[in-house]
Protein backbone atom coordinates (compact mmCIF):
# COMPACT_ATOMS: atom_id res chain seq x y z
CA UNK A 1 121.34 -87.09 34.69
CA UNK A 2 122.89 -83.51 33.37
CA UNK A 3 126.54 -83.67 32.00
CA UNK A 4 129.05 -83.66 35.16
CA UNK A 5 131.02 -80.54 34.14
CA UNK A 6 130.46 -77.31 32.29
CA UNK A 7 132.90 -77.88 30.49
CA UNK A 8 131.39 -80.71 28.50
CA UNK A 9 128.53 -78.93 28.03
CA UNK A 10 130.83 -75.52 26.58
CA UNK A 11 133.10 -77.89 24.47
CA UNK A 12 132.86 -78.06 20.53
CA UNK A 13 129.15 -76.28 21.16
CA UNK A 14 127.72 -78.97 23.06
CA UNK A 15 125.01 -76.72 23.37
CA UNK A 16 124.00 -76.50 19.97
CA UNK A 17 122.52 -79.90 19.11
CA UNK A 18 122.20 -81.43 22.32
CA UNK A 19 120.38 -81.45 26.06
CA UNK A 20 122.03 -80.88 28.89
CA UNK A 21 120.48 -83.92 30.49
CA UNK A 22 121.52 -86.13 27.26
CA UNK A 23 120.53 -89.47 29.58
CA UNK A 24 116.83 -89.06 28.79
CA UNK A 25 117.16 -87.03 25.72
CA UNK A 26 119.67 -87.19 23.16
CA UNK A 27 118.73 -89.82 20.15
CA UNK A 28 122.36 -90.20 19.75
CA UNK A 29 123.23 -92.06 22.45
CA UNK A 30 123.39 -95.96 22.50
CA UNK A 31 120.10 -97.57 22.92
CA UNK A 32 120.95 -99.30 26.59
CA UNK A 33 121.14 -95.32 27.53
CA UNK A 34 118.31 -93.38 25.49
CA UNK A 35 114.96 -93.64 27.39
CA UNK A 36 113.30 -92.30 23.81
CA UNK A 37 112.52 -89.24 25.83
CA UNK A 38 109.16 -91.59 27.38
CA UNK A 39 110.05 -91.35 31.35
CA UNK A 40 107.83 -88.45 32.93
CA UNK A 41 106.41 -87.92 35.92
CA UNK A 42 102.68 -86.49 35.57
CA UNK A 43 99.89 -85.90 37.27
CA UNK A 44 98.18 -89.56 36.14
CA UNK A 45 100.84 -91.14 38.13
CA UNK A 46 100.85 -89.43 41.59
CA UNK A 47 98.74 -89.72 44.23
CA UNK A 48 97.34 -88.50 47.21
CA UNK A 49 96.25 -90.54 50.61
CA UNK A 50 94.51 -89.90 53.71
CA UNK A 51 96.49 -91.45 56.63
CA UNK A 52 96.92 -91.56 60.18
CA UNK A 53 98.42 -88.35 62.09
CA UNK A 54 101.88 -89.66 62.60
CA UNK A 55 101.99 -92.34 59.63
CA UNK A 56 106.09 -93.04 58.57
CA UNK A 57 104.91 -95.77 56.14
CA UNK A 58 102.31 -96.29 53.07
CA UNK A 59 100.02 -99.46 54.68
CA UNK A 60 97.38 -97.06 56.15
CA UNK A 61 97.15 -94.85 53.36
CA UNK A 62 93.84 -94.41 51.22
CA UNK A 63 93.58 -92.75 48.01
CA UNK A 64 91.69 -89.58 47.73
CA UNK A 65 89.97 -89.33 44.06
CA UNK A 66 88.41 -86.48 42.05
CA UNK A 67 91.23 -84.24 43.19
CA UNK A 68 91.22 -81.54 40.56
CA UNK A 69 94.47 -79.79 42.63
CA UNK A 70 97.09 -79.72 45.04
CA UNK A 71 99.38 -77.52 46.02
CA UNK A 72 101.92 -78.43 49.18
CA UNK A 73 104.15 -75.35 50.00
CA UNK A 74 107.21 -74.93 52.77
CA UNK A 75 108.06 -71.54 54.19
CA UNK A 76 111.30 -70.92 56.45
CA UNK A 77 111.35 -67.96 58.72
CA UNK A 78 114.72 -65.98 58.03
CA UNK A 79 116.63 -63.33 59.85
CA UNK A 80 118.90 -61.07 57.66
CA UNK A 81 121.13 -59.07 60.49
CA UNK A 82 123.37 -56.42 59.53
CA UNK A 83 126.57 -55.17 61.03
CA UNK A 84 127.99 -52.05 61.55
CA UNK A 85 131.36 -51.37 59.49
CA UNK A 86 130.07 -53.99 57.11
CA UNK A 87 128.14 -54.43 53.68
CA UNK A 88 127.74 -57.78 54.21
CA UNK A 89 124.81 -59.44 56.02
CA UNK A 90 123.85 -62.74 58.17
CA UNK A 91 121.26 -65.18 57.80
CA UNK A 92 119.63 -66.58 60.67
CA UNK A 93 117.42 -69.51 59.60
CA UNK A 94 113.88 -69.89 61.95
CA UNK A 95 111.27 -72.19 62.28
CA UNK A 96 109.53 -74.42 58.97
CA UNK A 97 105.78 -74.25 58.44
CA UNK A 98 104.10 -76.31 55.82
CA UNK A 99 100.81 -76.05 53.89
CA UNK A 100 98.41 -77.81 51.77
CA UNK A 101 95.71 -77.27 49.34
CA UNK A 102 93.10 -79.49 47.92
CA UNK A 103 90.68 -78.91 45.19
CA UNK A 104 88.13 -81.68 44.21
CA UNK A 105 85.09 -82.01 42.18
CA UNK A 106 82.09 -82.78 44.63
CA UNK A 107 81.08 -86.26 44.03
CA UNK A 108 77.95 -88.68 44.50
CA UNK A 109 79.85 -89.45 47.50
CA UNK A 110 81.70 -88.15 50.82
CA UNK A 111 82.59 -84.95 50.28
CA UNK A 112 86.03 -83.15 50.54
CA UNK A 113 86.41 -83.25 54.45
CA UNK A 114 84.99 -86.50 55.28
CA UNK A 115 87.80 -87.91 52.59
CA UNK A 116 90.64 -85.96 54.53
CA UNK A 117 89.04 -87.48 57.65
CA UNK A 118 89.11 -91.00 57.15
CA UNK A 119 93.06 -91.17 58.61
CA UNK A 120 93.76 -94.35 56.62
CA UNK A 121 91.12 -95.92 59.08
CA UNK A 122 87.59 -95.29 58.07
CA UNK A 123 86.08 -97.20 61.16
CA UNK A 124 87.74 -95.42 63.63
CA UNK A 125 85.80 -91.92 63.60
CA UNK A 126 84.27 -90.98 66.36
CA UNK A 127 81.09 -91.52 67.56
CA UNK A 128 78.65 -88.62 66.94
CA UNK A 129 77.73 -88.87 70.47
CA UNK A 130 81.05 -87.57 71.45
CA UNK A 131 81.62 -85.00 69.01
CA UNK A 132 80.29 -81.59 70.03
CA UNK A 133 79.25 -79.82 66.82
CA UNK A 134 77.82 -82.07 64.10
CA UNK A 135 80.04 -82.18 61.34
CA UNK A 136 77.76 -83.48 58.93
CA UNK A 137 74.51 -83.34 57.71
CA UNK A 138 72.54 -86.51 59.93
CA UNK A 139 72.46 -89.91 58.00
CA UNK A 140 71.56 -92.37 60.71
CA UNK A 141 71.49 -95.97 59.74
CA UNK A 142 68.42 -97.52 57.91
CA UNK A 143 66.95 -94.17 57.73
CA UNK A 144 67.34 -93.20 54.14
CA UNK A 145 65.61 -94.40 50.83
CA UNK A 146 65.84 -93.14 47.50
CA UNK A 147 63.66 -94.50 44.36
CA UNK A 148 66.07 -97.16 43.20
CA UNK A 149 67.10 -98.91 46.61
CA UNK A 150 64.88 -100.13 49.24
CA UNK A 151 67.35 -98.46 51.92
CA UNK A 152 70.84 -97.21 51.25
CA UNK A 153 73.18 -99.45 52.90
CA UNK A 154 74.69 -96.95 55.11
CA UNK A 155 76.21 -99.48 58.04
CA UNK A 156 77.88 -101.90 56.01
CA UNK A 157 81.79 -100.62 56.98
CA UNK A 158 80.23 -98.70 60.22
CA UNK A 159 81.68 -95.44 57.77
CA UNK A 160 78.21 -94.32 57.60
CA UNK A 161 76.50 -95.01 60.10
CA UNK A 162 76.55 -91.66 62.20
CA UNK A 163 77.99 -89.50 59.30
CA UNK A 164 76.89 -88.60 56.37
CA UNK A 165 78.70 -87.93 53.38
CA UNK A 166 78.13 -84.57 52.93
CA UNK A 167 80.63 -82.78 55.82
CA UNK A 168 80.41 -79.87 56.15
CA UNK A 169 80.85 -77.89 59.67
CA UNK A 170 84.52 -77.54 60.03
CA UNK A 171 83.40 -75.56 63.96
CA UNK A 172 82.97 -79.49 64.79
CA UNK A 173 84.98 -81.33 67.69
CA UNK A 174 85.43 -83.99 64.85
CA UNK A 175 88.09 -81.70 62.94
CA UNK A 176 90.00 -81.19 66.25
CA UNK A 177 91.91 -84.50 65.87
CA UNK A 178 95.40 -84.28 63.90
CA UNK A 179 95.39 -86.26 60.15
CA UNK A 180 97.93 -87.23 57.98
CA UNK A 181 97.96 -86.87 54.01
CA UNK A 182 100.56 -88.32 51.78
CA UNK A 183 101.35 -87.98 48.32
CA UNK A 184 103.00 -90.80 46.34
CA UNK A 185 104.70 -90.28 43.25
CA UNK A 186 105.38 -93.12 40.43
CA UNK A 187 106.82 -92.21 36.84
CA UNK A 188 105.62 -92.89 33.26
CA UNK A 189 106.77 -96.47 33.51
CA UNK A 190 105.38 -97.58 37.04
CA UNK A 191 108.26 -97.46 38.84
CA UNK A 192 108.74 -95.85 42.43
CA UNK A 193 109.86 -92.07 42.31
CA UNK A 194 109.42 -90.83 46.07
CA UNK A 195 107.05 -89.94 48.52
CA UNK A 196 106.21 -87.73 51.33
CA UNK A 197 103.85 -87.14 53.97
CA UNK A 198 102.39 -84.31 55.64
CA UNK A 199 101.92 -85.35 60.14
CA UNK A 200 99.70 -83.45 62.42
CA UNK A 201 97.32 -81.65 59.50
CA UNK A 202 94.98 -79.60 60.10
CA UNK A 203 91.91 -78.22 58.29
CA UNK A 204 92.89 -74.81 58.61
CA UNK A 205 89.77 -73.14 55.84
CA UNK A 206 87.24 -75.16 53.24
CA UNK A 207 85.53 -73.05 50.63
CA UNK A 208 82.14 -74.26 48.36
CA UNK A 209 82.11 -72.80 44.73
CA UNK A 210 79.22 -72.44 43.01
CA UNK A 211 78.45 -70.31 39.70
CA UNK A 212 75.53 -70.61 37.75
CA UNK A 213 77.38 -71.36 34.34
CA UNK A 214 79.52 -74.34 36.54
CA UNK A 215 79.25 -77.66 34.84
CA UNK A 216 80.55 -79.32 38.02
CA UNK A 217 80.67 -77.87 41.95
CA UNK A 218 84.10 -77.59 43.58
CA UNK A 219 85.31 -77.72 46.75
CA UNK A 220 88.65 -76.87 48.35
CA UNK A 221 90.39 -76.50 51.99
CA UNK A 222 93.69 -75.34 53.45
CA UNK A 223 95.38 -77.13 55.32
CA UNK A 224 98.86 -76.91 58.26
CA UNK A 225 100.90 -79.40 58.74
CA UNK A 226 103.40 -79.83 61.69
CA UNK A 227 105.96 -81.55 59.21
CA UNK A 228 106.67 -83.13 56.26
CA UNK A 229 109.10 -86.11 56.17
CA UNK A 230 110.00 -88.15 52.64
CA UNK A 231 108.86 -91.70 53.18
CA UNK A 232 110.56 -94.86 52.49
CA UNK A 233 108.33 -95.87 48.93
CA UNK A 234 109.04 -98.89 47.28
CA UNK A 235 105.42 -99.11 45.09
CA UNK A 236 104.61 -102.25 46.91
């Protein structure tokens, strides 16, 4: 925590020698109160979930790996009004809009959609019979081999069966159903920081990279979300 007043911070040159948030920093505080400047929050210890559309809580969420970036921004429409026989101006707050992107390394695995898709509740896709549009290149069950496995075991969760991991066709009926994404955020020592998560999403753009000199192939989408609402996030 920073000092309470300025004035603290202004007396006998605070400013010189110490932090203004001495709690974590200063080595000259008793040792119950110096944290050795160790408590950080980086990017090792957050995370980020697929989840159902209108998840509140963490039990549904699944962790999304090889996520090379992220980036969740809020916007606020404003209204500045003016006034005749005035310099001074109003503000007229509007509607919220939120957005996400992901960036992730393309895996031997389901690709960057089908992740985002699984809505903390990888057996309850839809059937490809009701989906107008394939999303995905076919994988029907007990139909592939490769030169190390007699047949890829593609129906043991029912994930695979219809789908297969490499999603692609974002035109699909199967990206016309609302997901949620949540991002959980732990410090240094493992203990609880906060949490959010992002209702309603929707794949709003995905982009494939690809560059001869690339050592690995990327993938990344855009994303709207109807709101964001903190979570209650114990760690447990």
């Amino acid at each position: 925590m920073a000092l309470k007043t300025w004035q603290e911070w202004a007396e006998n040159a605070y400013w010189q020698t110490n932090h203004v948030q001495p709690d974590n920093f200063d080595s000259n505080l008793a040792d119950d109160e110096n944290f050795s400047n160790e408590n950080f929050i980086t990017s090792e210890s957050i995370v980020i979930c697929s989840c159902k559309a209108n998840s509140t809580g963490t039990l549904d969420m699944i962790p999304i790996g090889l996520l090379e970036q992220a980036v969740v921004a809020q916007n606020r429409q404003t209204q500045e009004l003016f006034e005749i026989g005035s310099r001074e101006s109003y503000f007229i707050p509007g509607r919220s809009y939120v957005q996400m992107t992901l960036a992730r390394v393309m895996f031997n695995g389901p690709s960057l959609l089908k992740v985002i898709a699984a809505r903390g509740n990888p057996n309850a896709l839809p059937s490809a019979s009701t989906v107008h549009g394939n999303p995905a290149n076919p994988w029907p069950a007990g139909a592939n081999t490769d030169e190390n496995e007699s047949m890829l075991n593609t129906d043991e969760s029912g994930w695979d069966a219809e789908y297969g991991h490499f999603v692609i066709n974002l035109a699909s009926d199967f990206f016309n159903r609302p997901i949620g994404l949540g991002v959980l955020i732990r410090d240094s020592e493992n203990d609880s920081y906060g949490g959010f998560v992002l209702q309603n999403c929707y794949v709003q753009s995905h982009q494939f990279s690809v560059a001869g000199q690339q050592t690995v192939i990327m993938e990344n989408c855009q994303i709207r979300a109807s709101r964001l609402l903190p979570i209650d996030y114990s760690g447990t």
